[in-house]
PDB file of N, CA and C in Angstrom:
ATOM      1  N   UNK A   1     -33.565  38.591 -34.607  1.00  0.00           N
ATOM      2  CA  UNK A   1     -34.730  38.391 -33.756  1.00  0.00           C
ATOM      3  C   UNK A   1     -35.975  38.706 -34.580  1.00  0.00           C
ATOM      4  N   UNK A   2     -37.121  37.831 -34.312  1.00  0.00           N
ATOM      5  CA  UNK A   2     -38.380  38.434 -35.180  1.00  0.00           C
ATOM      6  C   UNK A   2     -39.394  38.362 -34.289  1.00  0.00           C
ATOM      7  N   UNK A   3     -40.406  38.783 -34.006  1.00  0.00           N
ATOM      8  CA  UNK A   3     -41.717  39.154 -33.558  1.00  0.00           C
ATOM      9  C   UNK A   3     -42.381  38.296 -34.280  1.00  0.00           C
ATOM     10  N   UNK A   4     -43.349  37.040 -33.744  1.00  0.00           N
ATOM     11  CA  UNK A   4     -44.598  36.174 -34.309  1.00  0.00           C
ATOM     12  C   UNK A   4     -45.965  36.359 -33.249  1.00  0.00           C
ATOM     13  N   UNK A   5     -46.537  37.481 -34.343  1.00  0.00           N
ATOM     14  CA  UNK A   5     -48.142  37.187 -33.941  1.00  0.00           C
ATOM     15  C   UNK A   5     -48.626  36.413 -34.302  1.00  0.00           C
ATOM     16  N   UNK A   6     -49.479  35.693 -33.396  1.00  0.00           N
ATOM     17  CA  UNK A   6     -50.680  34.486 -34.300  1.00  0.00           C
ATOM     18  C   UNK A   6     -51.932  34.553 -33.377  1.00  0.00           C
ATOM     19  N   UNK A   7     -52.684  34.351 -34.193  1.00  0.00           N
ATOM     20  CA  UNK A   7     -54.574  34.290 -33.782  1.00  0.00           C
ATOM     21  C   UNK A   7     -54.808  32.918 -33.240  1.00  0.00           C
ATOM     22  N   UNK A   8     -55.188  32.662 -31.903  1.00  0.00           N
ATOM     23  CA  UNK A   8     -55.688  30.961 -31.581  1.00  0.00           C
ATOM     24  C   UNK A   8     -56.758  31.609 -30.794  1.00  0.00           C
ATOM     25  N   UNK A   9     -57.737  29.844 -31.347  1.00  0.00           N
ATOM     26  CA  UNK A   9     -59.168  29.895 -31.339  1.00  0.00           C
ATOM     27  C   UNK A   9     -59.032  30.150 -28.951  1.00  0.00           C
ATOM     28  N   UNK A  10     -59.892  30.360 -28.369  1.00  0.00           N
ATOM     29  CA  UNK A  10     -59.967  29.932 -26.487  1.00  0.00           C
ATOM     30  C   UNK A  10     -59.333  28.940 -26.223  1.00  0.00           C
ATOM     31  N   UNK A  11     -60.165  27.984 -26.955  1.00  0.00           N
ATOM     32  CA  UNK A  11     -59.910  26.735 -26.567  1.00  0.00           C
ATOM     33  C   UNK A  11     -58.335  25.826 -27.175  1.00  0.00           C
ATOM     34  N   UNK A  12     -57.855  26.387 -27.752  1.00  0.00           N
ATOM     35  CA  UNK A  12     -56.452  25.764 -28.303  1.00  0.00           C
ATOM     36  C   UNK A  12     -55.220  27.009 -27.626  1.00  0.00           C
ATOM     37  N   UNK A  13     -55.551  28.107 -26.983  1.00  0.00           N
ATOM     38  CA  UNK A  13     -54.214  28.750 -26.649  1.00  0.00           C
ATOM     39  C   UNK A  13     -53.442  27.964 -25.818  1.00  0.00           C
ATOM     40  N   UNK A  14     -53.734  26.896 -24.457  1.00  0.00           N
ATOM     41  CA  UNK A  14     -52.480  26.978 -24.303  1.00  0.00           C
ATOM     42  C   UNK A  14     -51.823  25.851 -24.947  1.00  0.00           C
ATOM     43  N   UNK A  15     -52.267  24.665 -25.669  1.00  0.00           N
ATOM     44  CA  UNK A  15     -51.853  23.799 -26.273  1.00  0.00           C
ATOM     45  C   UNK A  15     -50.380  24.627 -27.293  1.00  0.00           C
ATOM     46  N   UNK A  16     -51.143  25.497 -28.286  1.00  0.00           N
ATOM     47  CA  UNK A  16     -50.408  26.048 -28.946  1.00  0.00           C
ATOM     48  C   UNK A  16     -49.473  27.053 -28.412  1.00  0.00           C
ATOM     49  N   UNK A  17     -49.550  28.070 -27.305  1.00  0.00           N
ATOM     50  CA  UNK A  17     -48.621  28.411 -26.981  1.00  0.00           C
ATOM     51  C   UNK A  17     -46.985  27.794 -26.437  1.00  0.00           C
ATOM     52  N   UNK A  18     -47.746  26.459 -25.693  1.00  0.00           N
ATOM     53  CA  UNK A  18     -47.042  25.593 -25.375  1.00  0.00           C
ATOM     54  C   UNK A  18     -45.982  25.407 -26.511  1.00  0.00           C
ATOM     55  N   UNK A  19     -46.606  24.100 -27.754  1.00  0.00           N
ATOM     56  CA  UNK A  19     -45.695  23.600 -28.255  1.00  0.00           C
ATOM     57  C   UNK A  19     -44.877  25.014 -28.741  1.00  0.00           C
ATOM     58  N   UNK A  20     -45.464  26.405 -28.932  1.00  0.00           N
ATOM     59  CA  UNK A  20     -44.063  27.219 -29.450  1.00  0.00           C
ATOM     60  C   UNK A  20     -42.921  27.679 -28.531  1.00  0.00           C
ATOM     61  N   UNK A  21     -43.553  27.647 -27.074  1.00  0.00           N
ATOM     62  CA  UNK A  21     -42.189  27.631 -25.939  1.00  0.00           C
ATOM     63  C   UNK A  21     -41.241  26.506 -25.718  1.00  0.00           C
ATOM     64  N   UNK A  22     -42.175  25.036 -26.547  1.00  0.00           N
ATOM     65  CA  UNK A  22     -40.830  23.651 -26.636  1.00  0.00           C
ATOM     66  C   UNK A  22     -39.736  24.032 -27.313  1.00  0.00           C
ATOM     67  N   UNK A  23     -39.977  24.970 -28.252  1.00  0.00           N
ATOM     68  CA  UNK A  23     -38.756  25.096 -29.693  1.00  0.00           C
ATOM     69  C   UNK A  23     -38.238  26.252 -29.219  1.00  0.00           C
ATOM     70  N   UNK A  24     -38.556  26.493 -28.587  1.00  0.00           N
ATOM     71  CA  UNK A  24     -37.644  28.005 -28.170  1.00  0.00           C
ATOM     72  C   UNK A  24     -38.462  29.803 -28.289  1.00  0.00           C
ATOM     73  N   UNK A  25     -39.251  29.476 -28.085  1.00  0.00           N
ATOM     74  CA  UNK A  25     -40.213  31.367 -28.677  1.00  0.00           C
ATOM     75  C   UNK A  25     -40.364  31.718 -27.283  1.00  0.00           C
ATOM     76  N   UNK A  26     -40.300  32.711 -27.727  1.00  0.00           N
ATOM     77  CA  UNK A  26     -40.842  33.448 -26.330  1.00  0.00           C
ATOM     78  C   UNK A  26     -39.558  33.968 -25.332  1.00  0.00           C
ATOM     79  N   UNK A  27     -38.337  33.935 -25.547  1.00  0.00           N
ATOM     80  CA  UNK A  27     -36.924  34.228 -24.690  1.00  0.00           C
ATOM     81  C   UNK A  27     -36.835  35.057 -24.753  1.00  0.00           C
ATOM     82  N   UNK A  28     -36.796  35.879 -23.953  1.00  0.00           N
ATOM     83  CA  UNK A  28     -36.067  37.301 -23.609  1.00  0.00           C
ATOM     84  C   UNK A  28     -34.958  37.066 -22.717  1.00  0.00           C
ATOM     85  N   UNK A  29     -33.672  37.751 -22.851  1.00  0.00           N
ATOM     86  CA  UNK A  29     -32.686  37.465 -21.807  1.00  0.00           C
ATOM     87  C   UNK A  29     -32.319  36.355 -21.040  1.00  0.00           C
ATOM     88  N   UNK A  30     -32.898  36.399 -19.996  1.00  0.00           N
ATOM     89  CA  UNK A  30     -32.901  35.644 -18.797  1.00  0.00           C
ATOM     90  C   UNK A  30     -34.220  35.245 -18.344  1.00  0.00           C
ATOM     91  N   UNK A  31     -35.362  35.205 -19.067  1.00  0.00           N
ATOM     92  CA  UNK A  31     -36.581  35.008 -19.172  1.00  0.00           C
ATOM     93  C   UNK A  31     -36.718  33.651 -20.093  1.00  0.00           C
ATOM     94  N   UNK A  32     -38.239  32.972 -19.767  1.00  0.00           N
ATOM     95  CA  UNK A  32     -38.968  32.396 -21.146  1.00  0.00           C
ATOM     96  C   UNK A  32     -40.049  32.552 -20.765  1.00  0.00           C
ATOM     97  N   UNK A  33     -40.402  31.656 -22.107  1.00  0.00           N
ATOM     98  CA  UNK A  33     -42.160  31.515 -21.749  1.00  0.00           C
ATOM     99  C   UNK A  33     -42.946  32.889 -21.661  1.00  0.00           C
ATOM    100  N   UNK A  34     -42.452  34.314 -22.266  1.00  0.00           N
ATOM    101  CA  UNK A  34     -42.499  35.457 -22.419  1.00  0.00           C
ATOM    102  C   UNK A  34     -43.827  35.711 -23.734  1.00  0.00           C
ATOM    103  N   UNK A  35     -44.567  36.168 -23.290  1.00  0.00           N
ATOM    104  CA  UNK A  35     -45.656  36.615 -24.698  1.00  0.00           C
ATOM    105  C   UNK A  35     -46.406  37.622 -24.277  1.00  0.00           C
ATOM    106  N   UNK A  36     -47.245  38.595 -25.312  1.00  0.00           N
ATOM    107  CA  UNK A  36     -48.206  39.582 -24.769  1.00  0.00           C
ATOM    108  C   UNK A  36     -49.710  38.726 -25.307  1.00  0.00           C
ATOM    109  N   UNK A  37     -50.634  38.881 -24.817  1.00  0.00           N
ATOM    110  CA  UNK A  37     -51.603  38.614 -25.494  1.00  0.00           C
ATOM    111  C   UNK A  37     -53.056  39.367 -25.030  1.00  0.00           C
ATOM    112  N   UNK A  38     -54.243  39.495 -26.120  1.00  0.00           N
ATOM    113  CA  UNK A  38     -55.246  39.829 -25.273  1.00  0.00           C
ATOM    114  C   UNK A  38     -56.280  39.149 -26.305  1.00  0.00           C
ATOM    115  N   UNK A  39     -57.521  39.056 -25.674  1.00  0.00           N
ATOM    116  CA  UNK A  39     -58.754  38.611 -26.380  1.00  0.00           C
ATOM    117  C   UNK A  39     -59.078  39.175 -27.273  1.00  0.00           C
ATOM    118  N   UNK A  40     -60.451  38.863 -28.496  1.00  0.00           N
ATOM    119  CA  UNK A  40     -60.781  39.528 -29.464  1.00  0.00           C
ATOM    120  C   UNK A  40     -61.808  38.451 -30.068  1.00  0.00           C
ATOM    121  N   UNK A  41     -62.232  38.885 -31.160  1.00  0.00           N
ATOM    122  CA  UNK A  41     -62.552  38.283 -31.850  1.00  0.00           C
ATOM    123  C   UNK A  41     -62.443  38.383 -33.417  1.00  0.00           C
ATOM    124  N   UNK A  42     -62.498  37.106 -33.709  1.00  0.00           N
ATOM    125  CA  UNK A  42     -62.022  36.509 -35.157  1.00  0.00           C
ATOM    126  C   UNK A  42     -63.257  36.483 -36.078  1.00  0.00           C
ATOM    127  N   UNK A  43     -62.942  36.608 -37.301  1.00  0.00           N
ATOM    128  CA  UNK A  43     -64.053  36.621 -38.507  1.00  0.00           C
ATOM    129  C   UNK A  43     -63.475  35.979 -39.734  1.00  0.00           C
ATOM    130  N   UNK A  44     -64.443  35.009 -40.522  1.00  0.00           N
ATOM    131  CA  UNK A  44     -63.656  34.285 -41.239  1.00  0.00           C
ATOM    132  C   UNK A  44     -64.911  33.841 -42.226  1.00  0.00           C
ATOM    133  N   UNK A  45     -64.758  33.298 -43.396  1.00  0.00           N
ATOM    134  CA  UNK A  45     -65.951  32.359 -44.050  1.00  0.00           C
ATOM    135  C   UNK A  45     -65.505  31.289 -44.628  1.00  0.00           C
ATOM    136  N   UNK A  46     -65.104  30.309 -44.338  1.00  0.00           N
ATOM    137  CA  UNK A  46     -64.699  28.949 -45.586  1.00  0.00           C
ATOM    138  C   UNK A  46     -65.493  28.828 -46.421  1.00  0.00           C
ATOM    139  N   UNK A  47     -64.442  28.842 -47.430  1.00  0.00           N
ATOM    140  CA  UNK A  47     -64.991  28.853 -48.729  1.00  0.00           C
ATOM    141  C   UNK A  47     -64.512  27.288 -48.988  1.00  0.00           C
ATOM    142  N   UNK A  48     -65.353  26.822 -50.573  1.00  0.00           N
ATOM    143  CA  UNK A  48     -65.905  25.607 -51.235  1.00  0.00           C
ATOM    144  C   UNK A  48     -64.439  25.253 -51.089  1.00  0.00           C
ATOM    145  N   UNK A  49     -64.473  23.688 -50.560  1.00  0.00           N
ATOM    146  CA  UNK A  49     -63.013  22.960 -50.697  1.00  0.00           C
ATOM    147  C   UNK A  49     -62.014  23.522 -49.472  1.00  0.00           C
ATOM    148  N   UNK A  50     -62.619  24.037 -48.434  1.00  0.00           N
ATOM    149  CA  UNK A  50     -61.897  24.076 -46.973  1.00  0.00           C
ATOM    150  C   UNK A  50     -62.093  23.273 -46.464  1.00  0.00           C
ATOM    151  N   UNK A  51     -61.910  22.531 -45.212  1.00  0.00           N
ATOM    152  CA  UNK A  51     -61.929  21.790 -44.284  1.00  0.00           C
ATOM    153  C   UNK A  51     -62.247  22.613 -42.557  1.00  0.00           C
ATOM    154  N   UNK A  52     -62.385  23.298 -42.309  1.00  0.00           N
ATOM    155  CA  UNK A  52     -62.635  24.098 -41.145  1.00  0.00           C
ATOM    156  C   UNK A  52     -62.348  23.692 -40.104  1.00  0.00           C
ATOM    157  N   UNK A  53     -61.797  23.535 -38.815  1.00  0.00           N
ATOM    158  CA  UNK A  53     -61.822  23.330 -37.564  1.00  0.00           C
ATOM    159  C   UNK A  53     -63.644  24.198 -37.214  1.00  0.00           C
ATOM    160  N   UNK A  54     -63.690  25.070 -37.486  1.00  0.00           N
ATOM    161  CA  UNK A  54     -64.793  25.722 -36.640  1.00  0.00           C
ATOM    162  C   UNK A  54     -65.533  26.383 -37.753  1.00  0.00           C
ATOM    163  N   UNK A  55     -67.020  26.092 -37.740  1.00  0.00           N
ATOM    164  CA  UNK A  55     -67.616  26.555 -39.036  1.00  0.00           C
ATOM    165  C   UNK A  55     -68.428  25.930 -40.008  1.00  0.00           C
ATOM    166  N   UNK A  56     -68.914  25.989 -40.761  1.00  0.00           N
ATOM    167  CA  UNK A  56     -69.217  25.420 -42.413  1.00  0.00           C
ATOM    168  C   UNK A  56     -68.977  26.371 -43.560  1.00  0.00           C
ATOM    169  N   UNK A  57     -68.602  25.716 -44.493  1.00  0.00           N
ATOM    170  CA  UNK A  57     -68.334  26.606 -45.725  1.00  0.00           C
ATOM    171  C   UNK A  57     -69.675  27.244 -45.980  1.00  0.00           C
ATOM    172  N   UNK A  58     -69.252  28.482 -46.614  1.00  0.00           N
ATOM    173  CA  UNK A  58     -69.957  29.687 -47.143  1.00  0.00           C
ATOM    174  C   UNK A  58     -70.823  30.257 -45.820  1.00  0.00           C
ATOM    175  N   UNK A  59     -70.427  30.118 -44.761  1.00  0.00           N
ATOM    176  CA  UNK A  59     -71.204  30.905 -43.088  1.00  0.00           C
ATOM    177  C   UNK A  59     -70.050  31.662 -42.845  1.00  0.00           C
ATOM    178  N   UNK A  60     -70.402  32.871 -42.419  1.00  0.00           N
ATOM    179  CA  UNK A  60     -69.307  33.709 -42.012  1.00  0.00           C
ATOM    180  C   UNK A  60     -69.385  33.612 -40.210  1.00  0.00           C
ATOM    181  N   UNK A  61     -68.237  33.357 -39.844  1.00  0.00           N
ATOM    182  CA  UNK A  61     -68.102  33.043 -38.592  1.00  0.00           C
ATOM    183  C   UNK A  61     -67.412  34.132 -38.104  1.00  0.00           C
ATOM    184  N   UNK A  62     -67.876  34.035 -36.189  1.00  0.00           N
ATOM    185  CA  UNK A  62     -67.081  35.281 -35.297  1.00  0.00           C
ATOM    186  C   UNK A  62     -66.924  34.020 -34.367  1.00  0.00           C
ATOM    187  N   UNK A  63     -65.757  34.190 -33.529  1.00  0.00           N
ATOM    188  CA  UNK A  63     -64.569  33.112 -33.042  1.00  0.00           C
ATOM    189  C   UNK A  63     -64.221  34.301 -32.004  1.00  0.00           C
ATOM    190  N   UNK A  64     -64.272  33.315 -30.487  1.00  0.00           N
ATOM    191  CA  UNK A  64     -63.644  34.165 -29.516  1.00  0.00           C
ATOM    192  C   UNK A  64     -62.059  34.011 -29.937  1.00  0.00           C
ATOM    193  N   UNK A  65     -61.222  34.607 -30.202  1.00  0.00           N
ATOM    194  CA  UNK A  65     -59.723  34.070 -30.226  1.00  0.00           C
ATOM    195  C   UNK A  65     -58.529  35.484 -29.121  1.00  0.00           C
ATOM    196  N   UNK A  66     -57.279  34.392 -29.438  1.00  0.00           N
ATOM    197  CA  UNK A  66     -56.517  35.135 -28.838  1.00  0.00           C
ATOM    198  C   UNK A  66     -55.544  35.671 -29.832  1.00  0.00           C
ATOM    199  N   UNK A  67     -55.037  37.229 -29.576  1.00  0.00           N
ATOM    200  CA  UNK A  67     -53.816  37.730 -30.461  1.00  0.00           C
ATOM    201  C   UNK A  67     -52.805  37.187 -29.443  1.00  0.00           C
ATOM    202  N   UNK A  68     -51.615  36.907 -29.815  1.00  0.00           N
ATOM    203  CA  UNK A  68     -50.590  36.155 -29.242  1.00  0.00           C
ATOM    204  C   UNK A  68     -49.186  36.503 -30.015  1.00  0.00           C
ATOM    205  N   UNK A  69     -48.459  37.663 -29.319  1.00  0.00           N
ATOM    206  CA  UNK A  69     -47.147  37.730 -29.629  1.00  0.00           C
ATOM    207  C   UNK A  69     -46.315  37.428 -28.836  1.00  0.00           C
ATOM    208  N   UNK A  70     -45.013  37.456 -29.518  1.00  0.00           N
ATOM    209  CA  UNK A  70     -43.874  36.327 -28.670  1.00  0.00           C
ATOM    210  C   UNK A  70     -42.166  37.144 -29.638  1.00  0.00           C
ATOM    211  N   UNK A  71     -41.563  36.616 -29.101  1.00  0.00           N
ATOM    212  CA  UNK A  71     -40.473  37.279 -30.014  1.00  0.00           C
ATOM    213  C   UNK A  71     -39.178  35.904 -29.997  1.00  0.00           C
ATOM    214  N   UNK A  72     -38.827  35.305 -31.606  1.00  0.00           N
ATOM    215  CA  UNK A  72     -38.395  34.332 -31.306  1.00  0.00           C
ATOM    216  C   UNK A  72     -37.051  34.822 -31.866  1.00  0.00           C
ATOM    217  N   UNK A  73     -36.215  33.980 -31.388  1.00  0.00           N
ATOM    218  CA  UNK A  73     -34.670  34.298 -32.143  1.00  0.00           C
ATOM    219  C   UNK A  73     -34.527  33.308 -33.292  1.00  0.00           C
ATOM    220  N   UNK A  74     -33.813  33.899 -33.825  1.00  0.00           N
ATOM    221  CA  UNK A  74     -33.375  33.664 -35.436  1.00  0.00           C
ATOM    222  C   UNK A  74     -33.375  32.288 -35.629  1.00  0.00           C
ATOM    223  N   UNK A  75     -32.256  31.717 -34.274  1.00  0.00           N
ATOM    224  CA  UNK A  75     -31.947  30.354 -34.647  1.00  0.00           C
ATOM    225  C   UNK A  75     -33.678  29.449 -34.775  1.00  0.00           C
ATOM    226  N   UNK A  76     -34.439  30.302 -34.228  1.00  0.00           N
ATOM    227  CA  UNK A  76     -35.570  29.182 -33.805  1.00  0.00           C
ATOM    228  C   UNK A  76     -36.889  29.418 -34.467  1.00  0.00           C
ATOM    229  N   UNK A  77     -36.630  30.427 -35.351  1.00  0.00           N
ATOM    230  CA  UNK A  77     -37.745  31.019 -36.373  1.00  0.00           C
ATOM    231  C   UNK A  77     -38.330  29.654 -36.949  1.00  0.00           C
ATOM    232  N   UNK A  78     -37.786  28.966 -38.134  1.00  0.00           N
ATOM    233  CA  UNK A  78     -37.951  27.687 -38.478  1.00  0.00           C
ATOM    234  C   UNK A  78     -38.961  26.806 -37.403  1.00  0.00           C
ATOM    235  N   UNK A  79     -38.487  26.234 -36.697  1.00  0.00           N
ATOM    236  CA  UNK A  79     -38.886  25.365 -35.835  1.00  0.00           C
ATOM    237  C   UNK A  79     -40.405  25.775 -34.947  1.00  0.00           C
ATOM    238  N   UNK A  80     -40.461  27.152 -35.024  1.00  0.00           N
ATOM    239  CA  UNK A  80     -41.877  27.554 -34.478  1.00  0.00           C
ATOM    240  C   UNK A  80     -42.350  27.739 -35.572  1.00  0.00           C
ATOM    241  N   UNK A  81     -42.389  28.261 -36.565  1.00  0.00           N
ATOM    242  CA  UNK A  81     -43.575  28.064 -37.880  1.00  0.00           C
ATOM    243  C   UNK A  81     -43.679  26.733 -37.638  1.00  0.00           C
ATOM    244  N   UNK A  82     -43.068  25.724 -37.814  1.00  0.00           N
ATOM    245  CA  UNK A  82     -43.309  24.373 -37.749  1.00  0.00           C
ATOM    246  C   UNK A  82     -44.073  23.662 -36.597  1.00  0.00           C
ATOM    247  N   UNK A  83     -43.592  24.234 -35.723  1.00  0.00           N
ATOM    248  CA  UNK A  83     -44.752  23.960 -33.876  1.00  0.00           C
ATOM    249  C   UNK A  83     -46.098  24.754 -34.656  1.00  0.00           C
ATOM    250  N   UNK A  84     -46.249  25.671 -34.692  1.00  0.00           N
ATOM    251  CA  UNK A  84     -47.163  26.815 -35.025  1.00  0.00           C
ATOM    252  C   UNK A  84     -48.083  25.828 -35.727  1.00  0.00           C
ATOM    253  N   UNK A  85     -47.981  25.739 -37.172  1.00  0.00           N
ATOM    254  CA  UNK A  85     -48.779  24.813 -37.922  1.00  0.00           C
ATOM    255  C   UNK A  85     -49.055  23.199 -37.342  1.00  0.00           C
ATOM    256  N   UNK A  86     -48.236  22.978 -36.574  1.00  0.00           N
ATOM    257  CA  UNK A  86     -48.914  21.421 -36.081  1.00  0.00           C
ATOM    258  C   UNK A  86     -49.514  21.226 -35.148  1.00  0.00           C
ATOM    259  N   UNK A  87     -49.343  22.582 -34.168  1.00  0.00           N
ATOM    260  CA  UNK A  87     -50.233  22.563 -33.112  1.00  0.00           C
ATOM    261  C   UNK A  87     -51.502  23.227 -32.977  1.00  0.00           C
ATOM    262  N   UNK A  88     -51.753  23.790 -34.115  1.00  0.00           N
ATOM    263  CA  UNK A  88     -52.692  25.227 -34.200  1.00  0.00           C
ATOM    264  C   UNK A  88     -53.997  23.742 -34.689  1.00  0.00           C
ATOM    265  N   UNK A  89     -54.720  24.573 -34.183  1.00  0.00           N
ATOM    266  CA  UNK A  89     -56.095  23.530 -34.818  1.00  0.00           C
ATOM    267  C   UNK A  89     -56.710  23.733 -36.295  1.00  0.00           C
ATOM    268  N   UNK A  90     -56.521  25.354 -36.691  1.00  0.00           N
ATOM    269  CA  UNK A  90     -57.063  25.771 -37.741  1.00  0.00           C
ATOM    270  C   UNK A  90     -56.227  25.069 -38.997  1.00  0.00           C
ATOM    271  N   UNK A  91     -57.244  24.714 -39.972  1.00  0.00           N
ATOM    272  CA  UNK A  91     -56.570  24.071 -41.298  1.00  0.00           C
ATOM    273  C   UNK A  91     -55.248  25.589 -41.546  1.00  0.00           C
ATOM    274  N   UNK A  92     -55.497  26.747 -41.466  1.00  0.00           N
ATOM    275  CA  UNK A  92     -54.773  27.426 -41.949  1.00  0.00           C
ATOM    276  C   UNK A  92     -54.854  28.769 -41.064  1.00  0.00           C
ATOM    277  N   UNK A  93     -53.799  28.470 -40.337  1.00  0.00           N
ATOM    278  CA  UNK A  93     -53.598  29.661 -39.230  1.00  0.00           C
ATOM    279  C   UNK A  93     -53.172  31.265 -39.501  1.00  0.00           C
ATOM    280  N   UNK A  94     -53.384  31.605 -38.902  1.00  0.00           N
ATOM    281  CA  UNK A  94     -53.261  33.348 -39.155  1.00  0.00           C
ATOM    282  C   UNK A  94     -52.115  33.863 -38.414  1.00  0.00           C
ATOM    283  N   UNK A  95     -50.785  34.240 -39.062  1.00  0.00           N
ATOM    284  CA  UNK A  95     -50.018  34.458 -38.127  1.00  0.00           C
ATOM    285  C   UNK A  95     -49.257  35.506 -38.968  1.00  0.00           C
ATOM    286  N   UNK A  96     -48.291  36.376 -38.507  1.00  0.00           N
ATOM    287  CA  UNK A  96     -47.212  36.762 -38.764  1.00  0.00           C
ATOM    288  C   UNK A  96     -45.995  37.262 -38.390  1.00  0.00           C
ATOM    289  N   UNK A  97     -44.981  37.304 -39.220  1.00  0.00           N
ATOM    290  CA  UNK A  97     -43.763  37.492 -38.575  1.00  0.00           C
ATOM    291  C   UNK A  97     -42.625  38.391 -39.184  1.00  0.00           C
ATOM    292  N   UNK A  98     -42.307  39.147 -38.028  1.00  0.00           N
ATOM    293  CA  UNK A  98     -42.018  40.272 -38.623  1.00  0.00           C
ATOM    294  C   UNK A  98     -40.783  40.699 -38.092  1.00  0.00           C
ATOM    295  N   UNK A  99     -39.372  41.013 -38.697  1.00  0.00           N
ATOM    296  CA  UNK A  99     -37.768  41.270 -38.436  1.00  0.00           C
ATOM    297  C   UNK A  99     -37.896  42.311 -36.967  1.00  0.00           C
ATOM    298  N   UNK A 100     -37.308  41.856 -36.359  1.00  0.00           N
ATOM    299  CA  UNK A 100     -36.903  43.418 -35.035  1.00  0.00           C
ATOM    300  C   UNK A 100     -35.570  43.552 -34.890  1.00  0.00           C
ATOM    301  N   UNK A 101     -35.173  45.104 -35.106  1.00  0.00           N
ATOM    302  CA  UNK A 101     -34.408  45.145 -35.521  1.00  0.00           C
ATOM    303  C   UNK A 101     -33.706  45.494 -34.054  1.00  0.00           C
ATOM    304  N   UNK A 102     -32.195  45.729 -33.809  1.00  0.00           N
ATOM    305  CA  UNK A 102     -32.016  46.016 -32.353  1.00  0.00           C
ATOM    306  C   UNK A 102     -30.665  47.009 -32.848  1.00  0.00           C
ATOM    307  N   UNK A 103     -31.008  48.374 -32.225  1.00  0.00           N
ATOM    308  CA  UNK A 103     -29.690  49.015 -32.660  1.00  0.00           C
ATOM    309  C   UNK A 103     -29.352  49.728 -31.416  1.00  0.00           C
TER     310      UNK A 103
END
């Protein structure tokens, strides 16, 4: 089992939460569609040779976004990095993922 946090901009959470509950994230037990999340905000600057969803290069930007954890199983790790990056708007999303261990 692993734990995937990822940062999405207001306006793209539920798109992106979505496509990661198609592939399977978010199951607990007898549950889906399971995540914690809360507001915040994001800080970022594209630099020369980015492409930005939100921004211009060399402006340092603040972004309402959402933290968004979920806990996916093994079999389905793969397949949500892969939802993750095609649904996320940002050229290069902020996420991570991290082993849970169960003893």
């Amino acid at each position: 089992m692993y734990k995937l946090t990822v940062f999405i901009p207001d306006a793209a959470l539920d798109q992106v939460k979505s496509a990661l509950f198609a592939v399977g994230a978010g199951k607990i037990g007898h549950y889906e569609q399971c995540c914690w999340q809360v507001q915040g905000a994001g800080q970022f600057m594209p630099l020369s040779g980015s492409m930005p969803h939100i921004g211009t290069q060399n402006s340092l930007e603040m972004v309402d976004e959402w933290r968004v954890e979920m806990v996916v199983d093994e079999a389905f790790i793969d397949a949500t990095i892969a939802a993750l990056k095609e649904a996320h708007p940002y050229e290069t999303p902020a996420y991570d993922v991290i082993k849970v261990l169960d003893f």
